[in-house]
C-alpha atoms as a PDB file:
ATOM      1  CA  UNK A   1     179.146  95.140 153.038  1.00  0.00           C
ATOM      2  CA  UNK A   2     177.120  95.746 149.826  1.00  0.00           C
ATOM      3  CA  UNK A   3     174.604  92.988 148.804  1.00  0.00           C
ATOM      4  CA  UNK A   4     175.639  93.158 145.142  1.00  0.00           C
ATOM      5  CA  UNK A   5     179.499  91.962 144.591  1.00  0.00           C
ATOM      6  CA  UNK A   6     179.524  91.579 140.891  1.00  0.00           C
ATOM      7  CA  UNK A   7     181.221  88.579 140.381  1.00  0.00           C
ATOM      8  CA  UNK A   8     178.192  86.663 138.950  1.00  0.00           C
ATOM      9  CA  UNK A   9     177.876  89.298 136.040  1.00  0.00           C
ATOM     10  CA  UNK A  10     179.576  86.960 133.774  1.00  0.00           C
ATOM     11  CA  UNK A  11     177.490  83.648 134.851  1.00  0.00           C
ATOM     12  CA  UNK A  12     179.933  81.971 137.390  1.00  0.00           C
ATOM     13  CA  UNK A  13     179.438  81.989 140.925  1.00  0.00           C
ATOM     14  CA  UNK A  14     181.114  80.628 144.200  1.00  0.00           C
ATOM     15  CA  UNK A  15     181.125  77.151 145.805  1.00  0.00           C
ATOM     16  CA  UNK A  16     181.581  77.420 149.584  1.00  0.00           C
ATOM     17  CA  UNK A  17     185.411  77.711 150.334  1.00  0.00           C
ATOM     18  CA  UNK A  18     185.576  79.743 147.345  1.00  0.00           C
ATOM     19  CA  UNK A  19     185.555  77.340 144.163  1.00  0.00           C
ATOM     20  CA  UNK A  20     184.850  79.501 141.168  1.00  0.00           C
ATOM     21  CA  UNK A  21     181.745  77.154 138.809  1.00  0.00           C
ATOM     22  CA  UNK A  22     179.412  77.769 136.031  1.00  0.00           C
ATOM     23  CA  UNK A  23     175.951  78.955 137.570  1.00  0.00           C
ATOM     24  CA  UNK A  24     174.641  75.743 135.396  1.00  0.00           C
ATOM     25  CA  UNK A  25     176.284  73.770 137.793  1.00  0.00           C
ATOM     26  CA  UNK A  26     174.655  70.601 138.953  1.00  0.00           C
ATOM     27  CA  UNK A  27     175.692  72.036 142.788  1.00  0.00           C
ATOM     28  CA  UNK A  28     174.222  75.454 141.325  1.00  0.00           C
ATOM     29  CA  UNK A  29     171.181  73.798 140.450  1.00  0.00           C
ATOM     30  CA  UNK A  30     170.390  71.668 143.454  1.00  0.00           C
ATOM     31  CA  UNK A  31     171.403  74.249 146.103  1.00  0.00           C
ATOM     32  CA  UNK A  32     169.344  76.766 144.464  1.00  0.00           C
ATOM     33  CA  UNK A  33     166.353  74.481 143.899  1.00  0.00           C
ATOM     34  CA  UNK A  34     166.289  73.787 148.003  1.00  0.00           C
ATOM     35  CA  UNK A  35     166.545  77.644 148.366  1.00  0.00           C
ATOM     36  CA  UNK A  36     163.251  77.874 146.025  1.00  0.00           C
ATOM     37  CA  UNK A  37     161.317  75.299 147.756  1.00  0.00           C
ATOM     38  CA  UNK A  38     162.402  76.929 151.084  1.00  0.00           C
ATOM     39  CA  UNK A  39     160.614  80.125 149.911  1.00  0.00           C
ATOM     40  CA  UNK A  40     157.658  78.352 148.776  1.00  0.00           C
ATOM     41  CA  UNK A  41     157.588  77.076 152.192  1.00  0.00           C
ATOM     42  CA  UNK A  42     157.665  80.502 153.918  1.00  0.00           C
ATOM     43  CA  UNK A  43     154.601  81.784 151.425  1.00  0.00           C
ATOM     44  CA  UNK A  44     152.913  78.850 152.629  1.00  0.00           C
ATOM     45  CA  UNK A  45     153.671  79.910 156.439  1.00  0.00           C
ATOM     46  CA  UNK A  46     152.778  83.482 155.420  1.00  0.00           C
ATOM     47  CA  UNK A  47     149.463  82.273 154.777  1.00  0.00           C
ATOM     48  CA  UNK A  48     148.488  80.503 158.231  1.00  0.00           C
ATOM     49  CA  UNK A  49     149.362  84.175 159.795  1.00  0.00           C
ATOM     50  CA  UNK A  50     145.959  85.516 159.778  1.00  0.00           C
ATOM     51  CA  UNK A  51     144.139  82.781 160.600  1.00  0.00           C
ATOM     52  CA  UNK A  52     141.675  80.733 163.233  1.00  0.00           C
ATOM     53  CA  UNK A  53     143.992  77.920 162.758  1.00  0.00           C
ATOM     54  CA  UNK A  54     144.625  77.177 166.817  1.00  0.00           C
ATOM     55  CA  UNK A  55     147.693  75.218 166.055  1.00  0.00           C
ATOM     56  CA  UNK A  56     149.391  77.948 164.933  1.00  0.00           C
ATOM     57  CA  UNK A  57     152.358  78.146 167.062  1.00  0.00           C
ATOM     58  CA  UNK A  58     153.432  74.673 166.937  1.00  0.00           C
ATOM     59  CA  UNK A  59     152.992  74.556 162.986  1.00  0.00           C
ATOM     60  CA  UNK A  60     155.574  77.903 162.598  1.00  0.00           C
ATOM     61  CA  UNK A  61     157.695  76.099 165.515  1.00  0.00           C
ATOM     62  CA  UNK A  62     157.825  72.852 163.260  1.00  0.00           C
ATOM     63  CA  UNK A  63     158.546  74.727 159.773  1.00  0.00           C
ATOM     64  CA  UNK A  64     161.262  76.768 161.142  1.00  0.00           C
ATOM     65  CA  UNK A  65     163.377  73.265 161.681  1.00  0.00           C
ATOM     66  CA  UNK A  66     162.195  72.150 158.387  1.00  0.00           C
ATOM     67  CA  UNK A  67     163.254  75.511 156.592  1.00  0.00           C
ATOM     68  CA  UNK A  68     166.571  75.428 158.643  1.00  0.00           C
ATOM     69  CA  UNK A  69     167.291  72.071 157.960  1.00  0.00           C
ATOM     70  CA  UNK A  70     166.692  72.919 153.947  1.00  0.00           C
ATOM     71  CA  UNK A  71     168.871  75.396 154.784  1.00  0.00           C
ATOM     72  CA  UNK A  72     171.439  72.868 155.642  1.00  0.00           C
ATOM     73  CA  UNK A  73     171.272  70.440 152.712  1.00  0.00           C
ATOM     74  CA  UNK A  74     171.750  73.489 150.173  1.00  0.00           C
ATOM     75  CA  UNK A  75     174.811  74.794 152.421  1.00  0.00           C
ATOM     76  CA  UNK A  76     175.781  70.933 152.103  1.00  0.00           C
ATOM     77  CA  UNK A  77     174.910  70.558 148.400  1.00  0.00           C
ATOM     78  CA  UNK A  78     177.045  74.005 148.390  1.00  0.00           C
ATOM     79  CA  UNK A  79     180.436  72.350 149.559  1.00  0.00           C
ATOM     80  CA  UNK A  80     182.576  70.852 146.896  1.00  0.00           C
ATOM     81  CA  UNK A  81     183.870  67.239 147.538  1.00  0.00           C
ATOM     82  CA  UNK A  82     186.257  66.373 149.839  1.00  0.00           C
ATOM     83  CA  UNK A  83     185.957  69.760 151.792  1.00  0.00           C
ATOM     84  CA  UNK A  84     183.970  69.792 155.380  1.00  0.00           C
ATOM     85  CA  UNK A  85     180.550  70.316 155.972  1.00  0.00           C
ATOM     86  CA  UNK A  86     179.786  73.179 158.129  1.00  0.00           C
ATOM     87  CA  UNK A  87     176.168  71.855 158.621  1.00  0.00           C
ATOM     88  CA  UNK A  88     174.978  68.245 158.033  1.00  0.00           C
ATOM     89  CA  UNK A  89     171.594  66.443 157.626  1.00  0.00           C
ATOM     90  CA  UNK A  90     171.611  63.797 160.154  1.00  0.00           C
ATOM     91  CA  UNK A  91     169.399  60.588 159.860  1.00  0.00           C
ATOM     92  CA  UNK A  92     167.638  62.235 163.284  1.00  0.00           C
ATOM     93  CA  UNK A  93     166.228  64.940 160.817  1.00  0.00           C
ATOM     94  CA  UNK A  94     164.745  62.490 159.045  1.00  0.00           C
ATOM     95  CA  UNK A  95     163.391  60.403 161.505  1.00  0.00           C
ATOM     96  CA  UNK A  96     161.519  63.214 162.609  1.00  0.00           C
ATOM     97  CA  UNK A  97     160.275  64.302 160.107  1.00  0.00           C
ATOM     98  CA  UNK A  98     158.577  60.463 159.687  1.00  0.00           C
ATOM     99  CA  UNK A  99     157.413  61.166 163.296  1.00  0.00           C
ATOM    100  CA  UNK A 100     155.568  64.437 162.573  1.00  0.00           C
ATOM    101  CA  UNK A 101     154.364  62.509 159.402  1.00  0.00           C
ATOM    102  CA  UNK A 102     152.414  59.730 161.345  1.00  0.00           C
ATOM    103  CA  UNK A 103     151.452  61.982 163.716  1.00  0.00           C
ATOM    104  CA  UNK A 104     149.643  64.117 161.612  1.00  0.00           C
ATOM    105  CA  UNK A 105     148.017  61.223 159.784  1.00  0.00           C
ATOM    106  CA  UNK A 106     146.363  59.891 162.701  1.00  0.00           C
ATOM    107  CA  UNK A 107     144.085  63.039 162.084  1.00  0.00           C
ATOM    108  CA  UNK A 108     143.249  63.011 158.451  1.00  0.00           C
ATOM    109  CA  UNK A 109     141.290  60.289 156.490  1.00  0.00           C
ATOM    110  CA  UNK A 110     143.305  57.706 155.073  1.00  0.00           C
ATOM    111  CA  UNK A 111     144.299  57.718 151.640  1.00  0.00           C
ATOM    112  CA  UNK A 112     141.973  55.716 148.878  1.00  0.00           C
ATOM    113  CA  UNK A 113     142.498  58.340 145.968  1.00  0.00           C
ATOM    114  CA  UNK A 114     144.906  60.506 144.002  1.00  0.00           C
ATOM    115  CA  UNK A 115     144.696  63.990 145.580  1.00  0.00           C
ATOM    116  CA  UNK A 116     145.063  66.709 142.966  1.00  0.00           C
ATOM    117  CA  UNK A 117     146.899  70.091 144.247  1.00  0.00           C
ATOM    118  CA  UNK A 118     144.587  72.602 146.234  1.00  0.00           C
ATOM    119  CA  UNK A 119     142.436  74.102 148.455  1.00  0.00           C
ATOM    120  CA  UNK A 120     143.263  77.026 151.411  1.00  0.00           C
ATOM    121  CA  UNK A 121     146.439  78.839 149.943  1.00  0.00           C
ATOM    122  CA  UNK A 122     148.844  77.298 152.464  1.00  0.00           C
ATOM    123  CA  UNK A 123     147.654  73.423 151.627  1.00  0.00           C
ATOM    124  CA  UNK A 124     148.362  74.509 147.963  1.00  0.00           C
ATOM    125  CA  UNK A 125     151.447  76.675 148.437  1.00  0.00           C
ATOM    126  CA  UNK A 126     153.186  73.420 150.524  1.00  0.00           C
ATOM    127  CA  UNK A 127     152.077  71.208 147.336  1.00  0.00           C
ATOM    128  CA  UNK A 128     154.100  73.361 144.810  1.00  0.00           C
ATOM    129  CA  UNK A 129     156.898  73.380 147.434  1.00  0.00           C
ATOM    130  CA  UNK A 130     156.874  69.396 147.535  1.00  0.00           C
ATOM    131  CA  UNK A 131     157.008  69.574 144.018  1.00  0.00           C
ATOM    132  CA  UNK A 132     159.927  71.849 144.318  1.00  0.00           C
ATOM    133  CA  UNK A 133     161.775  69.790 146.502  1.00  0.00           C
ATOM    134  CA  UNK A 134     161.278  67.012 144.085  1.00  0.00           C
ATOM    135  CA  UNK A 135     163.047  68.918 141.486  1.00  0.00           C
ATOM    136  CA  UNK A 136     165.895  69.508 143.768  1.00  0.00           C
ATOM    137  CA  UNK A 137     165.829  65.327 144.769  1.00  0.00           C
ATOM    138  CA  UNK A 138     166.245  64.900 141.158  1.00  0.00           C
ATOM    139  CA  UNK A 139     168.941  67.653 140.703  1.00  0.00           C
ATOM    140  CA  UNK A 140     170.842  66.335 143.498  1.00  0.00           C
ATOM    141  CA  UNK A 141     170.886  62.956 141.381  1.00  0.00           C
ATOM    142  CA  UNK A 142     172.994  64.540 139.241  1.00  0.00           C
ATOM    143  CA  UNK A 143     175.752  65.282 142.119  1.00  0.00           C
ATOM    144  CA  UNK A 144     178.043  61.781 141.318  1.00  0.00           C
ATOM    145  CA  UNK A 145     179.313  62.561 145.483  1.00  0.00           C
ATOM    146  CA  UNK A 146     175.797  63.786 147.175  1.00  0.00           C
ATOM    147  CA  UNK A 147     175.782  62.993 150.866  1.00  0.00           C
ATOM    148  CA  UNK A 148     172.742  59.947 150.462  1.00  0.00           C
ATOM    149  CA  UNK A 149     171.418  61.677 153.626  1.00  0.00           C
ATOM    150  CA  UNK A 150     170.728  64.495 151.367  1.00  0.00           C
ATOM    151  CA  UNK A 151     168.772  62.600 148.727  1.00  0.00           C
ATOM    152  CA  UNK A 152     166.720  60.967 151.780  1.00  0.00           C
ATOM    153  CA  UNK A 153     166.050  63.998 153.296  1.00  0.00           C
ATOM    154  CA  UNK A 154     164.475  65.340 150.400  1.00  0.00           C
ATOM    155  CA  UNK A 155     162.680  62.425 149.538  1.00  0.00           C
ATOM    156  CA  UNK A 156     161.040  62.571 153.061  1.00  0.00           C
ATOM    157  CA  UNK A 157     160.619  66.246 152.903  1.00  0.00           C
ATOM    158  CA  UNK A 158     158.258  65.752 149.439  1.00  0.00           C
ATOM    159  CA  UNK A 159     156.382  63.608 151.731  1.00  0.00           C
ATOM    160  CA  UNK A 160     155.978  65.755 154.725  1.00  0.00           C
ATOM    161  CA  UNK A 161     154.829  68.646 152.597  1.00  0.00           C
ATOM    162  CA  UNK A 162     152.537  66.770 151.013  1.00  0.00           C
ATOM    163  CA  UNK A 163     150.806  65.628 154.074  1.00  0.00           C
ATOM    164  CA  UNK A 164     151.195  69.243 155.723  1.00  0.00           C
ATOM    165  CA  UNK A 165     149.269  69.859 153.085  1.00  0.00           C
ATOM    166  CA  UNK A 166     147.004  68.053 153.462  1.00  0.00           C
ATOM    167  CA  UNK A 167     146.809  68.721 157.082  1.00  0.00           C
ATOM    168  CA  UNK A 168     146.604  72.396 157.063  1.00  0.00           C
ATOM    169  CA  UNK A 169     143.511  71.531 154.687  1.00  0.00           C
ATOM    170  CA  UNK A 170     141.847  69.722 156.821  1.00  0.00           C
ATOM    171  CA  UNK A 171     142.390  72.152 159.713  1.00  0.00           C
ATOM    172  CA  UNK A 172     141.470  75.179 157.781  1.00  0.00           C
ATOM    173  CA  UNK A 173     138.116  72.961 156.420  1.00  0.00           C
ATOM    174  CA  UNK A 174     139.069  72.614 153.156  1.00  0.00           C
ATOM    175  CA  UNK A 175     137.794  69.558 151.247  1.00  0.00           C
ATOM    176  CA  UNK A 176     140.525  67.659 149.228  1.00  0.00           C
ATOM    177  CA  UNK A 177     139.842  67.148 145.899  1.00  0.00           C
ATOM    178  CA  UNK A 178     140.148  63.577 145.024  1.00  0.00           C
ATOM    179  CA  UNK A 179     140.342  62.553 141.590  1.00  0.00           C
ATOM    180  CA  UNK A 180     138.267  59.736 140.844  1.00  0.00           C
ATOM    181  CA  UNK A 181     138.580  56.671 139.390  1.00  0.00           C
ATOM    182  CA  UNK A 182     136.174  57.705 136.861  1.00  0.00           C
ATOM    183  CA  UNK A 183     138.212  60.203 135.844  1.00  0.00           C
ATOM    184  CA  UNK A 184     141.644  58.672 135.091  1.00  0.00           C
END
């Protein structure tokens, strides 16, 4: 099978189960947003590769779920209403991420400040990818059927990036960079 098929030359693509739409779509747009933020997510994995960071495995171990399960709202976000979901977002998904999310804060300082977007390539990789999934929260908005599972997923997701950012930071001994009151 060829990777090109040619029937997006003239700006329409498929739904899943084969439902012809405009590649403006709002489905379009919110399936391909998660599928951007899930390869901002792999650059920021790419960047841990070479590094002292000793929690290495379990970090990969923990993004592949995440990326799979991103994987799974876009498929989701890719089936037109009324037709069934090959691969749902459970509320489990979500409670786990929260779980990963406190766990990870029991490590890092608590939060007085605004943190502005930085520091070892990874921290500021999963910050563009939070505000990627963001974009695809808001572009699922504009789905009038979107499971609601899907829109809290990738609420929670924005905030589990943002604190794996902030994590991987601290592990890789990055300072954050706070802005200051001073400076608002």
């Amino acid at each position: 099978m060829k990777i090109y098929t040619k029937t997006g030359d003239k700006g329409e693509t498929s739904l899943v189960y084969g439902q012809r739409v405009p590649k403006n779509d709002a489905r379009v747009e919110a399936y391909g947003t998660c599928d951007e933020a899930n390869s901002q997510i792999g650059l920021a994995l790419s960047y841990v590769q070479n590094t002292h960071f000793d929690g290495k495995e379990e970090w990969e171990s923990i993004f592949h779920k995440i990326q799979t399960w991103l994987f799974h709202v876009g498929a989701e976000l890719a089936t037109p209403k009324g037709k069934k979901v090959g691969w749902t977002i459970e509320e489990e998904h979500i409670n786990e991420m929260e779980n990963q999310i406190d766990k990870w804060e029991k490590e890092l300082e608590p939060l007085r400040n605004f943190i502005l977007p930085g520091g070892h390539a990874s921290g500021a990789s999963l910050h563009v990818a939070r505000t990627i999934v963001r974009r695809a929260e808001r572009n699922t908005t504009l789905i009038g059927d979107a499971n609601p599972l899907v829109l809290s997923f990738l609420n929670r997701l924005s905030d589990f990036l943002f604190v794996a950012a902030r994590y991987i930071n601290y592990h890789m001994g990055e300072k954050e960079n706070i802005l200051h009151e001073d400076q608002r």
